[in-house]
C-alpha atoms as a PDB file:
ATOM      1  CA  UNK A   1       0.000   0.000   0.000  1.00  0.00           C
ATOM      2  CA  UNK A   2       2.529   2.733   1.030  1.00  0.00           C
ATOM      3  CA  UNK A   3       4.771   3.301  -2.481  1.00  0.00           C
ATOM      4  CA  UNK A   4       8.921   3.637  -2.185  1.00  0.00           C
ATOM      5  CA  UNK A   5       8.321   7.652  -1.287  1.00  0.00           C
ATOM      6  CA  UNK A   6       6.248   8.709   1.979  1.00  0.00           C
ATOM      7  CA  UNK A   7       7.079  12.586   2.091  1.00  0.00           C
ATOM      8  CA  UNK A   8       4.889  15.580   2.354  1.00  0.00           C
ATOM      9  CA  UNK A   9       4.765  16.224  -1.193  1.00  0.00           C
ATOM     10  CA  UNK A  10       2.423  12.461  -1.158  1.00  0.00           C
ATOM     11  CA  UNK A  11       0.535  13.801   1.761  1.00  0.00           C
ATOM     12  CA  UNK A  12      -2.585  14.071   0.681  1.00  0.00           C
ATOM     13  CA  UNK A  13      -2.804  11.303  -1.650  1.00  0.00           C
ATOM     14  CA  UNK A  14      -1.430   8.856   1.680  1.00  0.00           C
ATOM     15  CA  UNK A  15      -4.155  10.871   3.821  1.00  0.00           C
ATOM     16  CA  UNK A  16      -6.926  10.084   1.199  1.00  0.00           C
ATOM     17  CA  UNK A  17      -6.133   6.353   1.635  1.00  0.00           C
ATOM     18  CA  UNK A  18      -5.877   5.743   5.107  1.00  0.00           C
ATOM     19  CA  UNK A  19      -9.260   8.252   5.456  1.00  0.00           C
ATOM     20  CA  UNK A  20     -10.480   5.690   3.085  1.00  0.00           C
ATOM     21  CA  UNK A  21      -9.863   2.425   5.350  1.00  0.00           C
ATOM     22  CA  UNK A  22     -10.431   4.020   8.536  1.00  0.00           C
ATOM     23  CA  UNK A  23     -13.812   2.999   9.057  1.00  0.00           C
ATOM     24  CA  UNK A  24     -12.940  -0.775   7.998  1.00  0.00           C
ATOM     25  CA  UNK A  25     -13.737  -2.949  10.448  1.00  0.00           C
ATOM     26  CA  UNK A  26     -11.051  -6.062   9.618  1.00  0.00           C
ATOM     27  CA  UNK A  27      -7.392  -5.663  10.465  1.00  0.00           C
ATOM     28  CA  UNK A  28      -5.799  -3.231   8.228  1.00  0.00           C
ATOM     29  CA  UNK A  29      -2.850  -4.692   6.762  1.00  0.00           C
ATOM     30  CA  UNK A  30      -0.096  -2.023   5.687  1.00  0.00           C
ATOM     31  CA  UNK A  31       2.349  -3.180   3.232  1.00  0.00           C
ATOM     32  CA  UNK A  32       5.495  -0.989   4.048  1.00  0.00           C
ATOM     33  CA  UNK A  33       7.978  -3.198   1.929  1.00  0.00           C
ATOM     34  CA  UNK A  34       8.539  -0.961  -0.513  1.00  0.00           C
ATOM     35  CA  UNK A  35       9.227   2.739   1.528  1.00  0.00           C
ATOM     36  CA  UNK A  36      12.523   4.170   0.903  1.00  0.00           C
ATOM     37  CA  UNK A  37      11.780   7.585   2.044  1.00  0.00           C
ATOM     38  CA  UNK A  38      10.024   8.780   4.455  1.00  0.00           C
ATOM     39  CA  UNK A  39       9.520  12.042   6.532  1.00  0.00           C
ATOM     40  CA  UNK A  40       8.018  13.600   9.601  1.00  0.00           C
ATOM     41  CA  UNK A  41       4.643  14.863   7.974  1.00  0.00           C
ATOM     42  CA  UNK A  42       3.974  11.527   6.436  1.00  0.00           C
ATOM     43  CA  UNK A  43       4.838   9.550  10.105  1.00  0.00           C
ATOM     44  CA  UNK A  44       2.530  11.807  11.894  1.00  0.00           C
ATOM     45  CA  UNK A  45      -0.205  10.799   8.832  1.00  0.00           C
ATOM     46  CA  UNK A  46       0.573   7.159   9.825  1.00  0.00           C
ATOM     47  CA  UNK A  47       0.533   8.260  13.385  1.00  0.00           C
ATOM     48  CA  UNK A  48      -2.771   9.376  13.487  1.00  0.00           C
ATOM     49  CA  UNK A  49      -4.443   6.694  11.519  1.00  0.00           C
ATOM     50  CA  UNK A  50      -2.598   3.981  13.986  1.00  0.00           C
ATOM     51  CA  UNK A  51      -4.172   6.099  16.734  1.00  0.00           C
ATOM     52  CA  UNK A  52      -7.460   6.428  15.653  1.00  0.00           C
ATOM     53  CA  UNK A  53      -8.056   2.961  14.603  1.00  0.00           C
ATOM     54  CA  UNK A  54      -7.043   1.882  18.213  1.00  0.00           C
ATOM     55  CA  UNK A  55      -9.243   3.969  19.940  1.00  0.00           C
ATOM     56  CA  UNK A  56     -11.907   2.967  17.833  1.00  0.00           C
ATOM     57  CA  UNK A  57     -11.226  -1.244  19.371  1.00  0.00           C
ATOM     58  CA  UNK A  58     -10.140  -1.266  15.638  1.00  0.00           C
ATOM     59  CA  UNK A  59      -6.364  -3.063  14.468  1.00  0.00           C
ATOM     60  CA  UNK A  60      -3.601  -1.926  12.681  1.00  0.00           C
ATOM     61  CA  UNK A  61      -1.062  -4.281  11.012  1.00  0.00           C
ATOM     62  CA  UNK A  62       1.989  -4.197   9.292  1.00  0.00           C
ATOM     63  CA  UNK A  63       3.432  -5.867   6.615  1.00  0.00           C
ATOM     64  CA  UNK A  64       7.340  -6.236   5.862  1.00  0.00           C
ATOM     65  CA  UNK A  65       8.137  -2.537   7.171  1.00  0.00           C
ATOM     66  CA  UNK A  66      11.357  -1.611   5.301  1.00  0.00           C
ATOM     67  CA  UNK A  67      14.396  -0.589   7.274  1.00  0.00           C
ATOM     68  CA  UNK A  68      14.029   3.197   5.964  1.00  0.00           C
ATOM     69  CA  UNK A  69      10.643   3.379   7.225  1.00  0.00           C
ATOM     70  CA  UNK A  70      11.828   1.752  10.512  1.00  0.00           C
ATOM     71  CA  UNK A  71      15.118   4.015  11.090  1.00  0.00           C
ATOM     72  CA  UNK A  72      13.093   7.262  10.663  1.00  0.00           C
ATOM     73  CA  UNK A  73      10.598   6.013  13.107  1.00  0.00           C
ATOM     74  CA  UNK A  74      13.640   5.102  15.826  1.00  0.00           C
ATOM     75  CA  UNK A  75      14.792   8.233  15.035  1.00  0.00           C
ATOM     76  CA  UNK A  76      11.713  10.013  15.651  1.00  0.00           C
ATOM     77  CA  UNK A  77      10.879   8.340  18.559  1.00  0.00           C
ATOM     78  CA  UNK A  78       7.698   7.074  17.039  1.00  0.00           C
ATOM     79  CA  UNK A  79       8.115   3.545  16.589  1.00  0.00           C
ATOM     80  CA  UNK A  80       5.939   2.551  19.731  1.00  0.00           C
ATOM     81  CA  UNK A  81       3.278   5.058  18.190  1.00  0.00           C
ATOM     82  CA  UNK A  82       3.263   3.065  14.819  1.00  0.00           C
ATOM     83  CA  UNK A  83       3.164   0.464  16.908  1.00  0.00           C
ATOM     84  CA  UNK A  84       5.370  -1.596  14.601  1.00  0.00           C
ATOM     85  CA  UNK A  85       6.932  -3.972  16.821  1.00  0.00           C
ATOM     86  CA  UNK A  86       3.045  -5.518  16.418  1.00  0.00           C
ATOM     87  CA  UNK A  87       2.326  -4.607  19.652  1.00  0.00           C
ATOM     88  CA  UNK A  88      -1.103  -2.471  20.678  1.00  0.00           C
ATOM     89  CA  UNK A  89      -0.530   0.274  22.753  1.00  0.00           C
END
């Protein structure tokens, strides 16, 4: 689902998907394989939609997240946020 660029310049098009399964009640599966950039505006997208889905007793899953995506998030401090060691917060 997310493409090899996650930056603000994407933003709206990445924000128009999520807003698009964030009513979905199954799992939502995000395939991350293929990020190999990635910045602040688009993490705080993901963020959010990670966020909102738990508080709404609905899951969040992801799939093969690549080591770019994964470094900016340890960077950030926002890995436990993405929650993409698997684990609900």
């Amino acid at each position: 689902m997310l493409r090899d660029c996650c930056t603000l310049a994407q933003g709206e098009r990445l924000k128009d998907a999520l807003c698009a399964l964030a009513a979905h009640p199954e799992p939502v599966v995000l395939d991350a394989a293929a990020v190999q950039r990635v910045d602040t505006a688009a993490l705080q997208l993901l963020a959010a939609f990670v966020r909102d889905r738990r508080l709404a007793g609905r899951a969040v899953r992801w799939q093969a997240p690549s080591a770019a995506l994964a470094a900016a998030a340890e960077l950030l401090g926002m890995s436990s946020m993405l929650e993409l060691d698997g684990a609900p917060r």
